[in-house]
Protein backbone atom coordinates (compact mmCIF):
# COMPACT_ATOMS: atom_id res chain seq x y z
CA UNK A 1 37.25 97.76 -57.92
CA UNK A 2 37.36 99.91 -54.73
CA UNK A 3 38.36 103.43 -54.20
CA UNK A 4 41.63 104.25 -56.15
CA UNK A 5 44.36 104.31 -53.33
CA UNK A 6 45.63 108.13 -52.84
CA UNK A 7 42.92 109.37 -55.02
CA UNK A 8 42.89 109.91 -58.97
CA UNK A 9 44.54 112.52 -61.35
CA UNK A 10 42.62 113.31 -64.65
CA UNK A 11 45.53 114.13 -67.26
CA UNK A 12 43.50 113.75 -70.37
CA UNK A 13 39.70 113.08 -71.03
CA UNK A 14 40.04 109.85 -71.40
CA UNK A 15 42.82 109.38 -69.13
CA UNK A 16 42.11 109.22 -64.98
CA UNK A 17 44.73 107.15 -63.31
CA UNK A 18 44.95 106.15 -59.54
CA UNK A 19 48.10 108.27 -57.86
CA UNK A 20 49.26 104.91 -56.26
CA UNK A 21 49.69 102.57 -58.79
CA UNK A 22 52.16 99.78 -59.36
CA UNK A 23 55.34 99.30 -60.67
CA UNK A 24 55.89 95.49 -62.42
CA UNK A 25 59.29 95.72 -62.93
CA UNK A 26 59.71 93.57 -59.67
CA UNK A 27 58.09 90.44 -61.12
CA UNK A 28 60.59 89.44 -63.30
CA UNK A 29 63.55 87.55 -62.15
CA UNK A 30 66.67 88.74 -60.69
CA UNK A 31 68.26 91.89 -62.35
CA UNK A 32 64.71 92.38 -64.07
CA UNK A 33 65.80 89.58 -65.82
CA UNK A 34 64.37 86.07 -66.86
CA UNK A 35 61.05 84.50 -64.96
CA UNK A 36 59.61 85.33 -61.36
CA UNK A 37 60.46 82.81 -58.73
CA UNK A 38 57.02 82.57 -57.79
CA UNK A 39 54.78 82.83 -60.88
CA UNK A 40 51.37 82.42 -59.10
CA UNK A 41 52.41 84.88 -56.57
CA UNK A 42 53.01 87.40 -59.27
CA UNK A 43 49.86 87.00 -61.46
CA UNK A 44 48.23 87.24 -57.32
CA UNK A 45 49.98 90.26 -57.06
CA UNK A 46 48.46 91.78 -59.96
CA UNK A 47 45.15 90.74 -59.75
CA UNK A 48 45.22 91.80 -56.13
CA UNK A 49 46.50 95.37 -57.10
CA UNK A 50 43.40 96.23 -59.56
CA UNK A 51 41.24 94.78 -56.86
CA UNK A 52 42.35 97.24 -54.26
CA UNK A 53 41.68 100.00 -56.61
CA UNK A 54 44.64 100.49 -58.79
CA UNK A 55 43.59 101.42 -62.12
CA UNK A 56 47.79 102.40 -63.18
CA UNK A 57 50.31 99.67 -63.71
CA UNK A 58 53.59 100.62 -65.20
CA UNK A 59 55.58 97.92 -67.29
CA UNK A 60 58.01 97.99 -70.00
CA UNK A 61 58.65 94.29 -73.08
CA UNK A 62 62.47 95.08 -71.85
CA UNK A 63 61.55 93.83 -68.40
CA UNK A 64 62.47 90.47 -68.15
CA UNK A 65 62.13 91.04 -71.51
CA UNK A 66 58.84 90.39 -72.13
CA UNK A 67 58.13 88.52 -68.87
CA UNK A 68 56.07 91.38 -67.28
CA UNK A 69 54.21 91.96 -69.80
CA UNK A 70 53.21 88.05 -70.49
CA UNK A 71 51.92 88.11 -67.18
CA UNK A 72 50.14 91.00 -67.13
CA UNK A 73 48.37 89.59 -70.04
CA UNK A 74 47.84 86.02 -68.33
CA UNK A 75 47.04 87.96 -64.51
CA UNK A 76 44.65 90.92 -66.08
CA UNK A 77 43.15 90.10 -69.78
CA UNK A 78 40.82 91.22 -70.91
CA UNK A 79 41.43 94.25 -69.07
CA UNK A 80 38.42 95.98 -66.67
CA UNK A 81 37.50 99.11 -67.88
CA UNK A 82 39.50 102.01 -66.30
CA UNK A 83 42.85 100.29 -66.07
CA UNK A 84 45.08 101.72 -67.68
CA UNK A 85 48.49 100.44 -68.64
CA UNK A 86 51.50 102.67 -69.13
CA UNK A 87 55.09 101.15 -70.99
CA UNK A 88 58.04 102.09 -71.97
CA UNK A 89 60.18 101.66 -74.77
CA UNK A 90 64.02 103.16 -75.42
CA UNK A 91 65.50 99.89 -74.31
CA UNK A 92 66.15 96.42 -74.90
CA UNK A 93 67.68 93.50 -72.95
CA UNK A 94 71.09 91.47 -74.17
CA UNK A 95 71.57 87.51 -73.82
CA UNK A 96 73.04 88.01 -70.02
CA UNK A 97 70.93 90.66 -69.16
CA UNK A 98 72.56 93.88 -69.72
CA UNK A 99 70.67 96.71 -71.01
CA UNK A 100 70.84 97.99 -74.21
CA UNK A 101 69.57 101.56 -74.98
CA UNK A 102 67.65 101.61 -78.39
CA UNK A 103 66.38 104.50 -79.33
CA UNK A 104 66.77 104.49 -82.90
CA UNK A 105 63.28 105.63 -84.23
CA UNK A 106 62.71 102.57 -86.33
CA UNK A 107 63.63 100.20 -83.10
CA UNK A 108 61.11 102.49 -81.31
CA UNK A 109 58.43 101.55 -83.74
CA UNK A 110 59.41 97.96 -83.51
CA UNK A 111 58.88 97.99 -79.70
CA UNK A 112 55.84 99.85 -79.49
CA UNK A 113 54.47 96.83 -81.49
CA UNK A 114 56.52 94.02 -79.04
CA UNK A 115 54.73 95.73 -76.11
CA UNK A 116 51.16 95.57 -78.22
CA UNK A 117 51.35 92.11 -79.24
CA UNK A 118 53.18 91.30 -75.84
CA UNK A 119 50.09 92.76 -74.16
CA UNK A 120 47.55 91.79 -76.46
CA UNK A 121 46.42 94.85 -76.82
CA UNK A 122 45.41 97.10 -80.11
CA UNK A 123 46.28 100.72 -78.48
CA UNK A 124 48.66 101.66 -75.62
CA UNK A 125 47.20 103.67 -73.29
CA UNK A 126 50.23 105.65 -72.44
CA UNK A 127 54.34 104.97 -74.06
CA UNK A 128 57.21 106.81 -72.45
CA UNK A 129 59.85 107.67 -73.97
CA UNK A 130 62.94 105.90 -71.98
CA UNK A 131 65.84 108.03 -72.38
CA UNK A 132 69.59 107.55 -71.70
CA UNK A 133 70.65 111.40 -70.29
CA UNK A 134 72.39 110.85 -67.64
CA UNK A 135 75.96 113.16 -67.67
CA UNK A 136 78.83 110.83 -66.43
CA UNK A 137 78.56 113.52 -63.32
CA UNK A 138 75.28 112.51 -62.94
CA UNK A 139 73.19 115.23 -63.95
CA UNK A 140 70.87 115.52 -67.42
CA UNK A 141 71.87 116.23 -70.75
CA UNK A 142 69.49 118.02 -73.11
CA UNK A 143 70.22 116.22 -76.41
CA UNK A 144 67.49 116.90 -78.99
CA UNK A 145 64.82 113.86 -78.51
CA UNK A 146 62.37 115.81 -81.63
CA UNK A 147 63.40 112.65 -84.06
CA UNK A 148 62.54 110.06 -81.09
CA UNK A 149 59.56 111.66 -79.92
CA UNK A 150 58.54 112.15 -83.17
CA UNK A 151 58.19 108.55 -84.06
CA UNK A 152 56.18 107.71 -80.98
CA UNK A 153 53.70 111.30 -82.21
CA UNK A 154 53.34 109.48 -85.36
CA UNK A 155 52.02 106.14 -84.12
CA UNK A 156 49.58 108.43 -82.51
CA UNK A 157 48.39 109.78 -85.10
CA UNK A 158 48.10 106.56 -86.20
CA UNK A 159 46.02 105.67 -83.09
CA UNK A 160 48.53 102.84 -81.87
CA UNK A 161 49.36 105.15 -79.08
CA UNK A 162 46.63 108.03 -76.79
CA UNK A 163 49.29 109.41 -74.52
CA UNK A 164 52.89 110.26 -74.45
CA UNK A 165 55.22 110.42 -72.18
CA UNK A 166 59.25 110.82 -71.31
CA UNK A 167 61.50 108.93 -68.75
CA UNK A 168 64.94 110.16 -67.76
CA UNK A 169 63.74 113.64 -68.90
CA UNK A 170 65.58 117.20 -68.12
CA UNK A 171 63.15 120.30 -68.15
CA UNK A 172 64.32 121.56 -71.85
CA UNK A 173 63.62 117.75 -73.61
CA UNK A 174 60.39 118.36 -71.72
CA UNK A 175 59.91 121.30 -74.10
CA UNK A 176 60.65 120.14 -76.91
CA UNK A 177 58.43 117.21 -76.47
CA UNK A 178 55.95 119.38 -75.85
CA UNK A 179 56.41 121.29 -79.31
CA UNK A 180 55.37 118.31 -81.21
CA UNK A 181 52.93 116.37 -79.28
CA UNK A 182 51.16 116.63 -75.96
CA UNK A 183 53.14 114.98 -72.90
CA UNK A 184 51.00 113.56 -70.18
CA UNK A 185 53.81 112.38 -67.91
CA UNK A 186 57.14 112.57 -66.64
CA UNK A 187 59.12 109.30 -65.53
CA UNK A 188 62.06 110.63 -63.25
CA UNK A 189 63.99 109.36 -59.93
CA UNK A 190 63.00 111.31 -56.63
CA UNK A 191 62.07 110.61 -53.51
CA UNK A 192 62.42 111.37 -49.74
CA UNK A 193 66.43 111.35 -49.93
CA UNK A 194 67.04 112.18 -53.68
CA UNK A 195 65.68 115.43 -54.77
CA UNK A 196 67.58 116.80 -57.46
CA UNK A 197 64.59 116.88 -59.64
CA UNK A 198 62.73 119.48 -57.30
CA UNK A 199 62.53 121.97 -60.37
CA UNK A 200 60.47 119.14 -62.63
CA UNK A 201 58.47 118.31 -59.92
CA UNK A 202 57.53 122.12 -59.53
CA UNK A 203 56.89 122.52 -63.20
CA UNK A 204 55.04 119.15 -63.79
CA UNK A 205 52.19 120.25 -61.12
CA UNK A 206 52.04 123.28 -62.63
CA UNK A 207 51.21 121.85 -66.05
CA UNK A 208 48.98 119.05 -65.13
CA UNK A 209 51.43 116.57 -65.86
CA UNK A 210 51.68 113.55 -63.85
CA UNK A 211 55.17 113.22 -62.09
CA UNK A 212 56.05 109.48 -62.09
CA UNK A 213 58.68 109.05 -58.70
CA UNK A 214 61.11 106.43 -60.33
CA UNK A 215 62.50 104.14 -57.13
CA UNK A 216 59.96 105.65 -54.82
CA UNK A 217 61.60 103.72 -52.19
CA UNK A 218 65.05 104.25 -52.85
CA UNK A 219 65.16 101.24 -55.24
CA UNK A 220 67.39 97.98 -55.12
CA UNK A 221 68.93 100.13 -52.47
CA UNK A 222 66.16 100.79 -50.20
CA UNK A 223 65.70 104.34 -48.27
CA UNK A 224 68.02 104.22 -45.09
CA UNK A 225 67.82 107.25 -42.50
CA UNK A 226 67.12 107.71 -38.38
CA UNK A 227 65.22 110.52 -38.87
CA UNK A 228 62.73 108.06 -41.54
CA UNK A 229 62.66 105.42 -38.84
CA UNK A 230 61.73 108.14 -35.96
CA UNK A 231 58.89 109.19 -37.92
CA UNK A 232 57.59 105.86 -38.74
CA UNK A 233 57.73 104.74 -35.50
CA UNK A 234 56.53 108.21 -33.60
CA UNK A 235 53.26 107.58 -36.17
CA UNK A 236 53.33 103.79 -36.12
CA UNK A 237 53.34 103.13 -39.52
CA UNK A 238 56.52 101.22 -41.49
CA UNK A 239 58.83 103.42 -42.69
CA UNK A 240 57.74 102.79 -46.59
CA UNK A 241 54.81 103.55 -45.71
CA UNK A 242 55.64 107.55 -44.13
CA UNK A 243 58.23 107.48 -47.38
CA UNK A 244 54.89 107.01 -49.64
CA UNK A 245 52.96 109.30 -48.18
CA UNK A 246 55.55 112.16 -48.17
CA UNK A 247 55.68 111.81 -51.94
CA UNK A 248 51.99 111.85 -52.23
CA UNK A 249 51.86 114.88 -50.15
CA UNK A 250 54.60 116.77 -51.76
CA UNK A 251 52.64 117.55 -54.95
CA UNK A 252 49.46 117.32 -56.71
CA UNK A 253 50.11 115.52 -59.27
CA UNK A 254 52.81 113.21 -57.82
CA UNK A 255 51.97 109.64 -59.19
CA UNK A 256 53.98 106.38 -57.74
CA UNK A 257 54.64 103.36 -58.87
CA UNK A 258 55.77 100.97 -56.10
CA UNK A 259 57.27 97.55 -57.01
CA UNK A 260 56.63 94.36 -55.37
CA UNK A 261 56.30 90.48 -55.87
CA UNK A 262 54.19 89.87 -52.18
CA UNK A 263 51.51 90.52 -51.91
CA UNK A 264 51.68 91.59 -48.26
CA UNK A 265 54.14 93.87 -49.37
CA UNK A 266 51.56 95.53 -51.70
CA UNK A 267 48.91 95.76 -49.36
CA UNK A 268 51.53 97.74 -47.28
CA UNK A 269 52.39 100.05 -50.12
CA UNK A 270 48.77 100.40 -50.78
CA UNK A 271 47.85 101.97 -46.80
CA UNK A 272 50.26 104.81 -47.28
CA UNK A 273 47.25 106.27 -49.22
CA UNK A 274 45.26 106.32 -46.16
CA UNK A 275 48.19 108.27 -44.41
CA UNK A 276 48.10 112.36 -43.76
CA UNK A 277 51.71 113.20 -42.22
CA UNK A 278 50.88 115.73 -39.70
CA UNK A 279 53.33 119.18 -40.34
CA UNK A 280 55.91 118.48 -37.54
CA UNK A 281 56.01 115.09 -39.29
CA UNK A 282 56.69 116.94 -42.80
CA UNK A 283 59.27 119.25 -41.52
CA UNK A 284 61.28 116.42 -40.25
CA UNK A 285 60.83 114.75 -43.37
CA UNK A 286 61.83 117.67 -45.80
CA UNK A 287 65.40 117.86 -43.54
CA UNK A 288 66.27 114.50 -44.92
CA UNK A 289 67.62 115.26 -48.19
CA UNK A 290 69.94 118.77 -46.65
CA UNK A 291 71.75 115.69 -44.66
């Protein structure tokens, strides 16, 4: 493999993880549901990824469900040393593809060994807790997670699972994660236009906790703004790439996870490593989000 694109983060010994990775949620069908219309292009896209140096991939057996994850297996194992694979589980998928939270601790046992068997593999590097805690005004709840979380500690102990981690996470579930097991990341949306987790990112670099940008790009809505596009353009690079390289810029231990089924498109995604926004460039960019 070649030099890990935007550089590494240690967050355990045994736990170093490229701060551009990739996001497989995109290779399952439409709605994250059902097969890829390309198959070869998305075990391409995979293989592709760990050869330009990406040593994270993010999945979850609820995308699809289980289609990522079969063709992870098919694109990538056995797996080269120093990949590491990070899933999810809180969720599963209904007959037409609505999503079902799960997060009764017996279901989460049950999916920790889906996504095992799924990927073939006899430990999972690193299992987030996906939770549902969003307030119909859209801001976080901070319902106890200890009996969820608790669950996941124990296959740890167990040595089914190395790391933990939470998705959809407010600062005080944080803590109480914390209180019974060690947390190594934290799966939230942000990015150039929505920043109402500023606090998390703050307290996240602080920690030595990798911040995971859910929709780095603004998602199935992607990131629309003239002051984005007069950046790109002034620096001549596309306008995901300047989004990209603002995240990686805005803290230390930032970690993204773009999403692709092209492979062009992930070569693109993969050069906004190589990209230092100059201040002027920054200052414009920070603005964004007070629009």
């Amino acid at each position: 493999m070649t030099t890990a694109p935007g550089g590494t983060l240690t967050l355990a010994e045994d736990l170093t993880i490229s701060r551009l990775g990739y996001g497989a949620m995109q290779l399952a069908g439409p709605g994250v549901f059902g097969p890829p219309r390309d198959r070869d292009e998305a075990v391409a896209v995979l293989r592709e990824a760990v050869d330009l140096g990406v040593t994270h991939i993010d999945t979850a057996d609820f995308y699809g469900p289980t289609i990522t994850n079969e063709l992870i297996r098919e694109a990538l194992h056995p797996y080269p040393s120093g990949l590491h694979i990070a899933t999810k589980v809180g969720a599963r998928r209904g007959d037409d593809g609505s999503w079902i939270h799960s997060l009764d601790p017996d279901d989460l046992v049950a999916q920790v060994h889906d996504n095992l068997d799924h990927l073939r593999l006899d430990v999972l590097d690193v299992v987030y807790l996906r939770l549902e805690t969003r307030t119909a005004h859209g801001g976080m709840t901070d319902d106890s997670i200890a009996e969820q979380f608790g669950a996941l500690a124990e296959l740890r102990t167990q040595g089914l699972i190395r790391h933990l981690a939470l998705s959809c996470a407010s600062d005080a579930q944080l803590t109480e994660a914390q209180g019974i097991a060690p947390v190594v990341a934290v799966q939230n949306l942000y990015n150039l236009a929505e920043r109402d987790d500023d606090a998390m990112v703050e307290r996240t670099a602080r920690e030595n906790i990798a911040y995971v940008a859910i929709f780095p790009l603004g998602g199935f809505s992607p990131l629309q703004s003239e002051t984005l596009n007069k950046v790109a353009a002034d620096l001549g690079f596309s306008t995901q790439q300047v989004a990209l390289a603002w995240l990686l810029q805005r803290s230390p231990t930032m970690t993204l996870i773009p999403g692709t089924s092209s492979r062009a498109h992930l070569r693109e995604n993969m050069g906004a490593a190589e990209i230092t926004l100059p201040a002027n460039a920054l200052r414009e960019l920070d603005a964004i989000a007070a629009h």
